[in-house]
PDB file of N, CA and C in Angstrom:
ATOM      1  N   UNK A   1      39.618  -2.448 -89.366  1.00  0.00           N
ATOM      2  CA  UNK A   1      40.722  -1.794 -88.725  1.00  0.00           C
ATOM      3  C   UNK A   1      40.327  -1.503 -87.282  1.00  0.00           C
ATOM      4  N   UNK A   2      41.181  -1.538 -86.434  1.00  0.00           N
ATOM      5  CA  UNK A   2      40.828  -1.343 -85.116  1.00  0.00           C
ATOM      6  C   UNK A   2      40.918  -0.346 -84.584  1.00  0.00           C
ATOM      7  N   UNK A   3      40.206   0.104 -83.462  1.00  0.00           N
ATOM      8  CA  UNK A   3      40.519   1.956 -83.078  1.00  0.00           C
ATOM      9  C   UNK A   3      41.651   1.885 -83.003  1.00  0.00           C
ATOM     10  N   UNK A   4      43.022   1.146 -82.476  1.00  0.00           N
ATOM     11  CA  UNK A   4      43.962   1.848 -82.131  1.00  0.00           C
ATOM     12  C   UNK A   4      44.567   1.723 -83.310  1.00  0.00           C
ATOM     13  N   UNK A   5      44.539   0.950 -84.063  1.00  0.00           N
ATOM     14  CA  UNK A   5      45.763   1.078 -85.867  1.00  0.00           C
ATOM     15  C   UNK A   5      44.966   2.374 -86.443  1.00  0.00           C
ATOM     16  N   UNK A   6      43.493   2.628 -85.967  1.00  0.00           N
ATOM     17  CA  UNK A   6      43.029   4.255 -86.674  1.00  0.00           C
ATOM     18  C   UNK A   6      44.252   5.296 -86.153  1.00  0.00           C
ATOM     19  N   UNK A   7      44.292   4.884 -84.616  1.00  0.00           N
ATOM     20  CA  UNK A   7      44.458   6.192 -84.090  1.00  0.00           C
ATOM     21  C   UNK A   7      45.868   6.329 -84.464  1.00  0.00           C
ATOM     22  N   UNK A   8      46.757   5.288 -84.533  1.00  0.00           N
ATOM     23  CA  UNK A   8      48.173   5.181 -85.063  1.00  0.00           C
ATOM     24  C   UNK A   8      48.550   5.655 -86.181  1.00  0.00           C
ATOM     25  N   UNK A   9      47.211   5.466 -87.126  1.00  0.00           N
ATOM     26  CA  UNK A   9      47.394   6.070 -88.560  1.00  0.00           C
ATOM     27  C   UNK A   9      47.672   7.738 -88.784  1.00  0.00           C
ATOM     28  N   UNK A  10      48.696   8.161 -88.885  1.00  0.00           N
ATOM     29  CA  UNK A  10      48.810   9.368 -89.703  1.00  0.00           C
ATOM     30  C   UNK A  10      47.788   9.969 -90.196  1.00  0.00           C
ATOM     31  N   UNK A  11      47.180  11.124 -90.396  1.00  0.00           N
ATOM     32  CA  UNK A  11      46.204  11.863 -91.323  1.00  0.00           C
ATOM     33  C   UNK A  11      47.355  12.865 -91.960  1.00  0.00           C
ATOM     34  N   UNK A  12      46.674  12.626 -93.110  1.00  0.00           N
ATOM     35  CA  UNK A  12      47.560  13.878 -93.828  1.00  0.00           C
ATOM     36  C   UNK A  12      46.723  14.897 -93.758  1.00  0.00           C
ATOM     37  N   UNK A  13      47.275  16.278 -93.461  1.00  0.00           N
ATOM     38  CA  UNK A  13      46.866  17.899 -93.710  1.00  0.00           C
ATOM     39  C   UNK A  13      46.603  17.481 -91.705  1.00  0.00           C
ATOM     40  N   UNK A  14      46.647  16.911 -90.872  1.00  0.00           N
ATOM     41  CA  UNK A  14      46.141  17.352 -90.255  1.00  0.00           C
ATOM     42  C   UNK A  14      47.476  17.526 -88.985  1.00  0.00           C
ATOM     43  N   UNK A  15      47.196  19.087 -87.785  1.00  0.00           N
ATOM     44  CA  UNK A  15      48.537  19.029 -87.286  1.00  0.00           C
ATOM     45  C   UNK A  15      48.770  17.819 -86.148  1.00  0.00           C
ATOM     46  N   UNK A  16      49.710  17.412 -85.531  1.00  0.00           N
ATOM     47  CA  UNK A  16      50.392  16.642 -84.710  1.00  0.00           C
ATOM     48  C   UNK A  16      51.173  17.468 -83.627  1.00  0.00           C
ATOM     49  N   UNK A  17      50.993  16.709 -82.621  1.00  0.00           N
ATOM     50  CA  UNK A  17      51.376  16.737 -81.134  1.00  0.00           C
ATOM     51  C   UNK A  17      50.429  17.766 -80.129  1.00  0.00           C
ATOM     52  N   UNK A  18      51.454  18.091 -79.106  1.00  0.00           N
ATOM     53  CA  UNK A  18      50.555  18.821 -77.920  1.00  0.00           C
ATOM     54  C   UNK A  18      50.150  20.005 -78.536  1.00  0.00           C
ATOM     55  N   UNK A  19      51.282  21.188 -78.839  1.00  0.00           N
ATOM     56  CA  UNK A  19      51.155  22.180 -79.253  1.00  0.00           C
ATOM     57  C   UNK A  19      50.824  22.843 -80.287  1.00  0.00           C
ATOM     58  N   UNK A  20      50.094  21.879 -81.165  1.00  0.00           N
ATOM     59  CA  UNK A  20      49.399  21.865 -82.784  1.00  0.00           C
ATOM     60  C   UNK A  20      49.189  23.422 -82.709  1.00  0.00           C
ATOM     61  N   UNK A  21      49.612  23.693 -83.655  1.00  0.00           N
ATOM     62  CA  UNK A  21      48.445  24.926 -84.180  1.00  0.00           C
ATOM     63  C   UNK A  21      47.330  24.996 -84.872  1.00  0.00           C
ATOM     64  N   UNK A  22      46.078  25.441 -84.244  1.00  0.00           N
ATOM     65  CA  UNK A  22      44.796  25.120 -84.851  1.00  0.00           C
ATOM     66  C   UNK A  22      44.807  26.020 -86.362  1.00  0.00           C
ATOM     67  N   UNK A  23      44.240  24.733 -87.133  1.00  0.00           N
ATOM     68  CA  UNK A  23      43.874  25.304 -88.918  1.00  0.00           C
ATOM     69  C   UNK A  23      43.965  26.773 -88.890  1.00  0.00           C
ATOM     70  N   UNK A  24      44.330  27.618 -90.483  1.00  0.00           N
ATOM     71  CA  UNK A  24      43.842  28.771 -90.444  1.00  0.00           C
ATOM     72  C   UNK A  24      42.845  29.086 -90.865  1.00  0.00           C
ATOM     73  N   UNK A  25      41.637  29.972 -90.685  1.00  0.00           N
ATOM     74  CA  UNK A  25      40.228  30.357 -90.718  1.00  0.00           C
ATOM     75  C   UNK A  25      39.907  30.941 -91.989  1.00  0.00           C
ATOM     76  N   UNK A  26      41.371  31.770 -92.750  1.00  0.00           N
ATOM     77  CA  UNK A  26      41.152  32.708 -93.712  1.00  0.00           C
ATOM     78  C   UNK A  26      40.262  31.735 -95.024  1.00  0.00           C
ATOM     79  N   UNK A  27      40.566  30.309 -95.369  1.00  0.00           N
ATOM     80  CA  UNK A  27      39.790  29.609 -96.604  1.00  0.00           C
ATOM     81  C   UNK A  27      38.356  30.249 -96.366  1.00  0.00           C
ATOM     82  N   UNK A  28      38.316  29.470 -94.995  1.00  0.00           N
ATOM     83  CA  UNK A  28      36.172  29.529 -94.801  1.00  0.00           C
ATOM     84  C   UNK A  28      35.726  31.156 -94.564  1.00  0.00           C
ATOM     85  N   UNK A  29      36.824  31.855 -94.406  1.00  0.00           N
ATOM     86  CA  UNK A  29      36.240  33.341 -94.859  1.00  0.00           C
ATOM     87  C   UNK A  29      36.041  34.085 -96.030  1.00  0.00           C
ATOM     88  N   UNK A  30      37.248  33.445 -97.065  1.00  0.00           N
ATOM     89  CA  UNK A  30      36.982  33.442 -98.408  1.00  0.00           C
ATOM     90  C   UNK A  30      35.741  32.958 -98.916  1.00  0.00           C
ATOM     91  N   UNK A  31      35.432  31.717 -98.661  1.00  0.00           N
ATOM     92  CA  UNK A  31      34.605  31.138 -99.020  1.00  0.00           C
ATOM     93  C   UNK A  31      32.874  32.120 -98.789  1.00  0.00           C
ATOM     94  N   UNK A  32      32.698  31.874 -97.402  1.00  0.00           N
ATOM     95  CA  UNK A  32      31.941  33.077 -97.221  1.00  0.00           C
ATOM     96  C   UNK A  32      31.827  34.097 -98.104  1.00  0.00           C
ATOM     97  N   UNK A  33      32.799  34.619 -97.856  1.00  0.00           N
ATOM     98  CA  UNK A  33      32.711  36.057 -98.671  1.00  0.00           C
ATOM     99  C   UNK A  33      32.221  36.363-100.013  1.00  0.00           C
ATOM    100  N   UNK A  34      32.911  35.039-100.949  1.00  0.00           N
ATOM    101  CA  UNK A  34      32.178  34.777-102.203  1.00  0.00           C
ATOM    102  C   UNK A  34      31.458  34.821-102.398  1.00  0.00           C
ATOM    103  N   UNK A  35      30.813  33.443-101.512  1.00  0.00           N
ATOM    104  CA  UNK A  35      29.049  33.020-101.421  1.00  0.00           C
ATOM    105  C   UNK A  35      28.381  33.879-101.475  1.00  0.00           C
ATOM    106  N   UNK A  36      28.285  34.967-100.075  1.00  0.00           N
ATOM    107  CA  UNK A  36      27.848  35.962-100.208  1.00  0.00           C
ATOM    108  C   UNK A  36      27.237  36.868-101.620  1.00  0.00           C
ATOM    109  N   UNK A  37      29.115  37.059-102.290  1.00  0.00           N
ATOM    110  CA  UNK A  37      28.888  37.946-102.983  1.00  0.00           C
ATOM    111  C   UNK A  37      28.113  37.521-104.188  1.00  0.00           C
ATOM    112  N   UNK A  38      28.408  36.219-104.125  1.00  0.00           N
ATOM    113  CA  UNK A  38      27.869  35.625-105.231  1.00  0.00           C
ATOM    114  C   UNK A  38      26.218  35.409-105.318  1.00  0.00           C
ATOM    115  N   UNK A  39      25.339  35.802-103.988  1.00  0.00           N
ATOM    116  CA  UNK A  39      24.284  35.614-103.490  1.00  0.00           C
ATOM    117  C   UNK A  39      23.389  37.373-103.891  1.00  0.00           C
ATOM    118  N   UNK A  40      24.652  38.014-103.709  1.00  0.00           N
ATOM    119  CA  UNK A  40      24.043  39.629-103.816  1.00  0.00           C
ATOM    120  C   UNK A  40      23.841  39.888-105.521  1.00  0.00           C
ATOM    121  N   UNK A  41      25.099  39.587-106.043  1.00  0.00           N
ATOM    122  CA  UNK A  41      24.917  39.417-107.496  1.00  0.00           C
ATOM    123  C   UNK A  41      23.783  38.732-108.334  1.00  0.00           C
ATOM    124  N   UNK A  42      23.215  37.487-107.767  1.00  0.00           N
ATOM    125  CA  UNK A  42      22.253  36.965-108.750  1.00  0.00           C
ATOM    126  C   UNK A  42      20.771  37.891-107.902  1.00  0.00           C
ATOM    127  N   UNK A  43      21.097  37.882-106.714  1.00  0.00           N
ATOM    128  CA  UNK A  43      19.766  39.110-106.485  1.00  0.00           C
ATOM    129  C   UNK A  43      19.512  40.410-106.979  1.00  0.00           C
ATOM    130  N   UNK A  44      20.487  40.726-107.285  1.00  0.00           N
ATOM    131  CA  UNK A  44      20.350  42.165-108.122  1.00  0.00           C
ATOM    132  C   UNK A  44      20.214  42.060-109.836  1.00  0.00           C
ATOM    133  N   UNK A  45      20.795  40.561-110.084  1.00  0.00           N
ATOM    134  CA  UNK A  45      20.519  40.271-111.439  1.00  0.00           C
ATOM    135  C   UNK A  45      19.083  40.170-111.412  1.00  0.00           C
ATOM    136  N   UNK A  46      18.731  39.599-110.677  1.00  0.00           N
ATOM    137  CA  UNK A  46      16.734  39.382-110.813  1.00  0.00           C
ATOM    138  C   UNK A  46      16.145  40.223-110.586  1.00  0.00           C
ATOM    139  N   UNK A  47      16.945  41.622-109.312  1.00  0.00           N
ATOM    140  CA  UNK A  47      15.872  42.712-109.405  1.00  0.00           C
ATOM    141  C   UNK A  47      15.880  44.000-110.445  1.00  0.00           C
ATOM    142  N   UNK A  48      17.093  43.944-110.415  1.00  0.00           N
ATOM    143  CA  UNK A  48      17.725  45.270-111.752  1.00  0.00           C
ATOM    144  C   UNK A  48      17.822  44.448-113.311  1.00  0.00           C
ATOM    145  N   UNK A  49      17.892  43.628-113.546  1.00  0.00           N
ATOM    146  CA  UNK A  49      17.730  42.996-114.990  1.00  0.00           C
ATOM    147  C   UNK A  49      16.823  42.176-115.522  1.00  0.00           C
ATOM    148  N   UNK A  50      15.958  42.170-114.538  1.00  0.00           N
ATOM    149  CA  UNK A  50      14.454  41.694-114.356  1.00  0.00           C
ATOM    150  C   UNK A  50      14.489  40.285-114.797  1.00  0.00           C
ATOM    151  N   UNK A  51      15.605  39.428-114.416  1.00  0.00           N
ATOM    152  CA  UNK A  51      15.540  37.975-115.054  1.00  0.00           C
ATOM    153  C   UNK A  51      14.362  37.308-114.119  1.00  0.00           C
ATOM    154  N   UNK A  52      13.982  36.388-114.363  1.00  0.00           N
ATOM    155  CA  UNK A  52      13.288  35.580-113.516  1.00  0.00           C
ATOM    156  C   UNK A  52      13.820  35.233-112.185  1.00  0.00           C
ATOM    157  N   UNK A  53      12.741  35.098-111.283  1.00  0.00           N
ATOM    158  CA  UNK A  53      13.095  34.964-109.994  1.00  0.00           C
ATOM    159  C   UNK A  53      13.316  33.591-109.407  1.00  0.00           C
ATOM    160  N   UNK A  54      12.795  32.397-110.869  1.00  0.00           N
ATOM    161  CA  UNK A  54      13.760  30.913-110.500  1.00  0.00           C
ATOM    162  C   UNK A  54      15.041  30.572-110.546  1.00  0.00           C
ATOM    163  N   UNK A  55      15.822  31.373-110.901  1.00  0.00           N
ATOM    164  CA  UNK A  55      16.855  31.381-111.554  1.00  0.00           C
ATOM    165  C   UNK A  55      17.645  31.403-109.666  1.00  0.00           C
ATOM    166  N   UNK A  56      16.756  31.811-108.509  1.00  0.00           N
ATOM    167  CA  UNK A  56      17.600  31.722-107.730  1.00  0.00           C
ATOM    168  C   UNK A  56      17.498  30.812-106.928  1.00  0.00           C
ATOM    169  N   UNK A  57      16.742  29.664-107.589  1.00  0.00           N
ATOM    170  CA  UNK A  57      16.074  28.447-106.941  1.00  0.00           C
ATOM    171  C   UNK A  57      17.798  27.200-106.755  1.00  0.00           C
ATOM    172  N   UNK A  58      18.475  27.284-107.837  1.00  0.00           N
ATOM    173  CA  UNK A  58      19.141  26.465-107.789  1.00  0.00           C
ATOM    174  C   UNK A  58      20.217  27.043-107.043  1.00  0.00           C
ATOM    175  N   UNK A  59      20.902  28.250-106.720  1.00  0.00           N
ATOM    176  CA  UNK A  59      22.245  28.880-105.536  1.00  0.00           C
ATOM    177  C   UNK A  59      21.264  28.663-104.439  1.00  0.00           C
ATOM    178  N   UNK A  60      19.944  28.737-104.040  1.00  0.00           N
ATOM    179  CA  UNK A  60      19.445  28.472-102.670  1.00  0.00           C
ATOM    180  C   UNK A  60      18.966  27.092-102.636  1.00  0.00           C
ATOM    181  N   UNK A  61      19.171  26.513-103.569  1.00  0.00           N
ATOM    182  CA  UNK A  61      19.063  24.581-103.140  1.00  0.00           C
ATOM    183  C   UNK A  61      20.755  24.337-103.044  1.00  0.00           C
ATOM    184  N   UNK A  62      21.364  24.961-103.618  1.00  0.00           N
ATOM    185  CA  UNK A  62      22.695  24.330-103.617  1.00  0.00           C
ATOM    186  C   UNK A  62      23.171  24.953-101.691  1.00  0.00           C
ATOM    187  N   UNK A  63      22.773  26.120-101.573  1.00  0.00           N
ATOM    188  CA  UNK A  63      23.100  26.741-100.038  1.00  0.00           C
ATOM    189  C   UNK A  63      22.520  25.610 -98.994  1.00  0.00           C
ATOM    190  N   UNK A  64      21.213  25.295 -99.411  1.00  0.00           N
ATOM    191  CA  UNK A  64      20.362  24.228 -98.415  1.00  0.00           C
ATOM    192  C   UNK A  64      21.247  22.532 -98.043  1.00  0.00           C
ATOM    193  N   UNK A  65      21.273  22.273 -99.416  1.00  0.00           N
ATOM    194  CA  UNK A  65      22.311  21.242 -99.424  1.00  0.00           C
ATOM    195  C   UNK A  65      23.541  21.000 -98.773  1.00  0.00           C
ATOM    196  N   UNK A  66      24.253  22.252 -98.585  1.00  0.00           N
ATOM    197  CA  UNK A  66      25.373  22.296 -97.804  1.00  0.00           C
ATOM    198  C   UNK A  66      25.526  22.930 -96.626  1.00  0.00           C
ATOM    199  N   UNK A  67      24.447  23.242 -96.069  1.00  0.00           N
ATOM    200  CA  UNK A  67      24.182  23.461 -94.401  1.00  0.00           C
ATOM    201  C   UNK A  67      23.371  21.791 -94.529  1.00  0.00           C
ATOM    202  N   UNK A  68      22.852  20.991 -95.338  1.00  0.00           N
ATOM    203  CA  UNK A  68      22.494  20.044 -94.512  1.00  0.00           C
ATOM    204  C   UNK A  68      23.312  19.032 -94.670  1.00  0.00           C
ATOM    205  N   UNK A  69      24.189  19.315 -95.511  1.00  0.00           N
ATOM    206  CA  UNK A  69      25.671  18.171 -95.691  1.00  0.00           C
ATOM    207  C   UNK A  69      26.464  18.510 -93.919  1.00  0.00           C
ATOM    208  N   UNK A  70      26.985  20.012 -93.563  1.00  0.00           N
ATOM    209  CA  UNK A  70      28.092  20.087 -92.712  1.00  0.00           C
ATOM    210  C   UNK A  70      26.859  19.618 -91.636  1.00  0.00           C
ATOM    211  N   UNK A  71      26.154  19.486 -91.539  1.00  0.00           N
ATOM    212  CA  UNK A  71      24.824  19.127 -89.980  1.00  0.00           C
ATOM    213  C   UNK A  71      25.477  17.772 -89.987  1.00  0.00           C
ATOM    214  N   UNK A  72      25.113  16.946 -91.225  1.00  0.00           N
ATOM    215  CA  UNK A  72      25.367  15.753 -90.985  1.00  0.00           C
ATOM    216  C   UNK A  72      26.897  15.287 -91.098  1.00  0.00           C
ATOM    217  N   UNK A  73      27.695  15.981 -90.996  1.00  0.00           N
ATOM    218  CA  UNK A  73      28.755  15.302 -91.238  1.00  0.00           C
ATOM    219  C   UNK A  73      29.530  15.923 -89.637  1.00  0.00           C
ATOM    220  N   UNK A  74      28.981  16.843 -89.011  1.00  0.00           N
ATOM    221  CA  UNK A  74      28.989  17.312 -87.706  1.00  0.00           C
ATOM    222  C   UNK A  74      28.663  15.878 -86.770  1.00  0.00           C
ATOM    223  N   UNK A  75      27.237  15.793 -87.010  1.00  0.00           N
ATOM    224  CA  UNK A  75      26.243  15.358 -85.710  1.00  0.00           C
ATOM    225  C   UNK A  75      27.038  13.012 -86.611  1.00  0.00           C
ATOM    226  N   UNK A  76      27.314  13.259 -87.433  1.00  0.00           N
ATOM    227  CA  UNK A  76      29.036  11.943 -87.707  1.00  0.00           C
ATOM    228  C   UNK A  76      29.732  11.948 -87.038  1.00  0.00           C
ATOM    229  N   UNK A  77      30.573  13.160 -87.079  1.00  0.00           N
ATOM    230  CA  UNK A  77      31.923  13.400 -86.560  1.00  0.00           C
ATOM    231  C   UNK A  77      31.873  13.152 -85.167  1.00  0.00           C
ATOM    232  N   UNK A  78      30.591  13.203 -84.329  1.00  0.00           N
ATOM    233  CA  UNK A  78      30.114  13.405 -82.901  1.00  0.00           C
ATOM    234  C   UNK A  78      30.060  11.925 -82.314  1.00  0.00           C
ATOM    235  N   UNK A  79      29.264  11.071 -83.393  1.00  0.00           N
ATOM    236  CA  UNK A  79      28.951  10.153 -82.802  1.00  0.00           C
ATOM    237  C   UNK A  79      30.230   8.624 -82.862  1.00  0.00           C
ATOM    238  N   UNK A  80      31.018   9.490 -83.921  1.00  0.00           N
ATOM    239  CA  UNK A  80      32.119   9.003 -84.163  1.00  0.00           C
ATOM    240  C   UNK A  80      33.543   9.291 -82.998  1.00  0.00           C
ATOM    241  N   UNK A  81      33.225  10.527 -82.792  1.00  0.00           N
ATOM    242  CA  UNK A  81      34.066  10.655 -81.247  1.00  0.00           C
ATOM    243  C   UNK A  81      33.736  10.182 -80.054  1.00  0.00           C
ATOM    244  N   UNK A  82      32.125   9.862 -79.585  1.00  0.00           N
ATOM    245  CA  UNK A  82      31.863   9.710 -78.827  1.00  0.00           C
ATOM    246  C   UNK A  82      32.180   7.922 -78.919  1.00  0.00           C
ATOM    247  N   UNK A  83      32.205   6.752 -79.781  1.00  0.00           N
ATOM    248  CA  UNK A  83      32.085   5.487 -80.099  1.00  0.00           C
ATOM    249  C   UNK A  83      34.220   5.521 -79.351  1.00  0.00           C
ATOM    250  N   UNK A  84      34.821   6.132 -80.262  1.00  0.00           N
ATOM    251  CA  UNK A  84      36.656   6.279 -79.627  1.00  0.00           C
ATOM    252  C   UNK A  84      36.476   6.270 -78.405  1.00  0.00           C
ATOM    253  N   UNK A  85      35.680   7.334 -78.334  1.00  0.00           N
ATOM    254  CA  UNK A  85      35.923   7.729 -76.657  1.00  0.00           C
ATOM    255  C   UNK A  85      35.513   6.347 -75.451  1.00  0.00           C
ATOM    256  N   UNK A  86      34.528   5.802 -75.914  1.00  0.00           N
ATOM    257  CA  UNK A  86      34.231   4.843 -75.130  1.00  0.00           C
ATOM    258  C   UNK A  86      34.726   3.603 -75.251  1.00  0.00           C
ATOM    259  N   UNK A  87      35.346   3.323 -76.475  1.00  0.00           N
ATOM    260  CA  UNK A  87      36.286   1.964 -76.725  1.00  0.00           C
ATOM    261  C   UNK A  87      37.832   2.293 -75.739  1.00  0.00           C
ATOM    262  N   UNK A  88      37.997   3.569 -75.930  1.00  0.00           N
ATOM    263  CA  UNK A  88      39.606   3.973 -75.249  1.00  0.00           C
ATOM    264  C   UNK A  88      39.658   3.781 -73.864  1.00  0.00           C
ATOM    265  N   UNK A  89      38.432   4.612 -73.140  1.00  0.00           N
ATOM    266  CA  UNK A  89      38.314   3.875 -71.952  1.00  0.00           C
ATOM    267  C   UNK A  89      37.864   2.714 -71.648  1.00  0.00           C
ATOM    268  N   UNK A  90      36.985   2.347 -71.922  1.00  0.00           N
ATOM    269  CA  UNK A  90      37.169   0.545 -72.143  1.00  0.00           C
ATOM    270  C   UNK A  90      38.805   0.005 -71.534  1.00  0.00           C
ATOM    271  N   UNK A  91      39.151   0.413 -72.712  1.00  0.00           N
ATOM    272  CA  UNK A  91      41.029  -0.189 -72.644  1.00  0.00           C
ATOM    273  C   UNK A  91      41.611   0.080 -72.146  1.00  0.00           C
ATOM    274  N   UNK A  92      41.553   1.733 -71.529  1.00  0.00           N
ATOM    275  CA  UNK A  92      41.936   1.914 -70.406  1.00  0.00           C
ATOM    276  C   UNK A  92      41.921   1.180 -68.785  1.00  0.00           C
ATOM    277  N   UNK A  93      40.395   1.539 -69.178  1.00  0.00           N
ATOM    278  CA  UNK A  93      39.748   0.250 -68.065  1.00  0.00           C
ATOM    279  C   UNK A  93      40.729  -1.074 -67.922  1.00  0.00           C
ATOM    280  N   UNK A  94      40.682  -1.732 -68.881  1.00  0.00           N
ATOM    281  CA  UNK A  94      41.716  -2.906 -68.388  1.00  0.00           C
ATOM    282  C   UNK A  94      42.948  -3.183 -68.569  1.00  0.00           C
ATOM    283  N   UNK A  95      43.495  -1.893 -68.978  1.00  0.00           N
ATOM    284  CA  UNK A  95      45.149  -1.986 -68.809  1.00  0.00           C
ATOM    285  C   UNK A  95      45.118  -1.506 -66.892  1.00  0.00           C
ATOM    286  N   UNK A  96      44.395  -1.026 -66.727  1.00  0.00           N
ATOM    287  CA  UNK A  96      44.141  -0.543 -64.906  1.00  0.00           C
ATOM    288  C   UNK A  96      44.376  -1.634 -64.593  1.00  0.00           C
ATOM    289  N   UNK A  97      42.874  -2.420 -65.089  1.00  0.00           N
ATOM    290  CA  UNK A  97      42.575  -3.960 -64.616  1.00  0.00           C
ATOM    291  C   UNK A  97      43.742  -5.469 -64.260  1.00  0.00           C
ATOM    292  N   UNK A  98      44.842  -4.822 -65.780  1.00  0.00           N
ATOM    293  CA  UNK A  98      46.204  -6.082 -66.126  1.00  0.00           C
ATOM    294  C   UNK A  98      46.918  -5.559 -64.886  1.00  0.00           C
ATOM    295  N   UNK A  99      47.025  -4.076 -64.610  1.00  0.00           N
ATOM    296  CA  UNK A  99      48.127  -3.317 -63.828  1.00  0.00           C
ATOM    297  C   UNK A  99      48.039  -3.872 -62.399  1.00  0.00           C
ATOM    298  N   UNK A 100      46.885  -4.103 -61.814  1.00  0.00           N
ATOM    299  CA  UNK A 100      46.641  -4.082 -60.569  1.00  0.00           C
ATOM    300  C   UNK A 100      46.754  -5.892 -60.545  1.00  0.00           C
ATOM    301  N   UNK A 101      46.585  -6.909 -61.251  1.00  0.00           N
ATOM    302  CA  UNK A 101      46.748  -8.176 -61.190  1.00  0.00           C
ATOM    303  C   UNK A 101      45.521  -8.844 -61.174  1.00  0.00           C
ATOM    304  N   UNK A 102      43.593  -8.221 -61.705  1.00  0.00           N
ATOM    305  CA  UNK A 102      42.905  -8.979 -62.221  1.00  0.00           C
ATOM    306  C   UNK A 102      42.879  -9.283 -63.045  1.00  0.00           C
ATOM    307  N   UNK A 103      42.335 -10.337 -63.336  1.00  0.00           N
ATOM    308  CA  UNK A 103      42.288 -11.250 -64.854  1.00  0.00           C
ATOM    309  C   UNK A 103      40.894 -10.400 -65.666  1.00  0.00           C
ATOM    310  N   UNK A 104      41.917  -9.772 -66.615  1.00  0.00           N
ATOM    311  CA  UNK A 104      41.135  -9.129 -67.824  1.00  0.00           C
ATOM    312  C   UNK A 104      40.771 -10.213 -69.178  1.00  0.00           C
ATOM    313  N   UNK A 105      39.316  -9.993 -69.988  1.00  0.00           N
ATOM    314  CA  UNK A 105      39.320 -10.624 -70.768  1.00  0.00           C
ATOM    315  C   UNK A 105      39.663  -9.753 -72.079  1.00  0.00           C
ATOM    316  N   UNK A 106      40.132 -10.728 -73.259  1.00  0.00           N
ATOM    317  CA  UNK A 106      40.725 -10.383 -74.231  1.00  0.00           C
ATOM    318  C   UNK A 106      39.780 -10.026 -75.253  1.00  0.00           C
ATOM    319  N   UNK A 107      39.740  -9.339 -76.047  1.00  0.00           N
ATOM    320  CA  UNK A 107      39.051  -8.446 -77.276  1.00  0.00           C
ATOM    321  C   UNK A 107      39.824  -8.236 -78.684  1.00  0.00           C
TER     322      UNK A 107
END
Protein backbone atom coordinates (compact mmCIF):
# COMPACT_ATOMS: atom_id res chain seq x y z
CA UNK A 1 0.00 0.00 0.00
CA UNK A 2 1.34 3.32 -0.64
CA UNK A 3 1.73 6.30 1.83
CA UNK A 4 -0.85 8.15 0.22
CA UNK A 5 -3.85 5.20 -0.08
CA UNK A 6 -2.51 4.91 3.96
CA UNK A 7 -3.10 8.36 4.44
CA UNK A 8 -6.55 8.29 2.46
CA UNK A 9 -7.55 5.39 4.51
CA UNK A 10 -10.02 6.17 7.24
CA UNK A 11 -8.99 4.95 10.86
CA UNK A 12 -11.70 4.02 12.86
CA UNK A 13 -11.95 5.51 16.65
CA UNK A 14 -9.72 8.04 15.46
CA UNK A 15 -10.94 12.02 15.25
CA UNK A 16 -10.93 13.87 11.74
CA UNK A 17 -10.29 17.30 10.47
CA UNK A 18 -8.67 20.64 11.72
CA UNK A 19 -10.52 21.02 14.86
CA UNK A 20 -10.42 17.30 16.20
CA UNK A 21 -10.87 17.02 19.66
CA UNK A 22 -8.00 15.37 21.35
CA UNK A 23 -8.96 11.65 22.98
CA UNK A 24 -10.37 11.71 26.50
CA UNK A 25 -7.68 10.97 29.30
CA UNK A 26 -10.29 9.63 31.89
CA UNK A 27 -9.63 5.47 30.44
CA UNK A 28 -5.67 5.85 31.18
CA UNK A 29 -6.62 7.34 34.56
CA UNK A 30 -8.80 4.56 35.37
CA UNK A 31 -6.46 2.37 34.36
CA UNK A 32 -3.80 3.85 36.55
CA UNK A 33 -5.76 4.03 39.32
CA UNK A 34 -6.51 0.31 39.37
CA UNK A 35 -3.04 -0.70 38.73
CA UNK A 36 -2.13 1.14 41.44
CA UNK A 37 -4.67 -0.13 43.60
CA UNK A 38 -4.21 -3.31 42.53
CA UNK A 39 -0.33 -2.95 43.34
CA UNK A 40 -1.16 -1.70 47.09
CA UNK A 41 -3.45 -4.68 47.61
CA UNK A 42 -1.09 -7.58 46.75
CA UNK A 43 1.57 -5.55 48.93
CA UNK A 44 -0.33 -5.56 51.89
CA UNK A 45 -1.47 -9.12 51.07
CA UNK A 46 2.32 -10.13 51.49
CA UNK A 47 2.92 -7.86 54.37
CA UNK A 48 -0.28 -8.27 56.62
CA UNK A 49 -1.15 -11.97 55.50
CA UNK A 50 2.29 -12.97 55.36
CA UNK A 51 1.88 -14.72 51.85
CA UNK A 52 5.05 -15.06 50.12
CA UNK A 53 6.85 -12.34 48.66
CA UNK A 54 6.97 -14.18 44.96
CA UNK A 55 3.70 -13.92 44.54
CA UNK A 56 4.60 -10.26 43.51
CA UNK A 57 7.01 -11.37 40.93
CA UNK A 58 4.41 -11.93 38.29
CA UNK A 59 2.11 -8.04 38.68
CA UNK A 60 5.87 -6.62 38.53
CA UNK A 61 6.89 -8.70 35.35
CA UNK A 62 3.56 -8.07 33.93
CA UNK A 63 4.18 -3.89 34.93
CA UNK A 64 7.84 -4.37 33.24
CA UNK A 65 6.38 -5.81 30.16
CA UNK A 66 4.14 -3.03 29.53
CA UNK A 67 6.37 -0.01 30.05
CA UNK A 68 8.58 -2.00 27.66
CA UNK A 69 5.71 -2.77 25.17
CA UNK A 70 4.43 1.33 25.16
CA UNK A 71 8.67 2.26 24.73
CA UNK A 72 8.53 0.22 21.82
CA UNK A 73 5.56 0.89 20.25
CA UNK A 74 6.40 4.81 20.97
CA UNK A 75 10.10 4.88 19.68
CA UNK A 76 7.57 2.68 16.18
CA UNK A 77 5.20 5.16 16.10
CA UNK A 78 8.34 7.74 15.75
CA UNK A 79 10.14 6.16 13.25
CA UNK A 80 7.04 5.53 11.46
CA UNK A 81 6.21 9.31 11.40
CA UNK A 82 9.38 10.32 10.69
CA UNK A 83 9.60 7.61 7.21
CA UNK A 84 5.61 9.77 6.12
CA UNK A 85 7.19 12.68 6.85
CA UNK A 86 9.98 12.31 4.47
CA UNK A 87 8.15 10.43 1.61
CA UNK A 88 5.41 13.55 1.77
CA UNK A 89 7.97 15.94 1.24
CA UNK A 90 9.64 14.09 -1.25
CA UNK A 91 6.21 14.58 -3.17
CA UNK A 92 5.90 17.63 -2.26
CA UNK A 93 9.19 18.29 -3.59
CA UNK A 94 8.04 17.38 -7.02
CA UNK A 95 4.64 18.46 -7.34
CA UNK A 96 6.86 22.08 -6.78
CA UNK A 97 9.13 20.47 -9.32
CA UNK A 98 5.79 19.47 -12.11
CA UNK A 99 4.46 23.16 -10.99
CA UNK A 100 7.32 25.19 -12.04
CA UNK A 101 7.88 23.05 -15.54
CA UNK A 102 10.99 20.63 -14.57
CA UNK A 103 10.93 17.27 -15.63
CA UNK A 104 10.19 15.19 -12.50
CA UNK A 105 10.87 11.49 -12.34
CA UNK A 106 8.11 9.05 -11.67
CA UNK A 107 7.84 6.67 -8.49
Amino acid sequence: MSVHAALARPVLGASRGRHAKPAPTWPRVVARTLFLALALVSIAAVVVLDWPPVLLVVPAAVLLLLVASVAKLRTASAKIDSIFAEELSVTAEREMDVESGVAAGIS
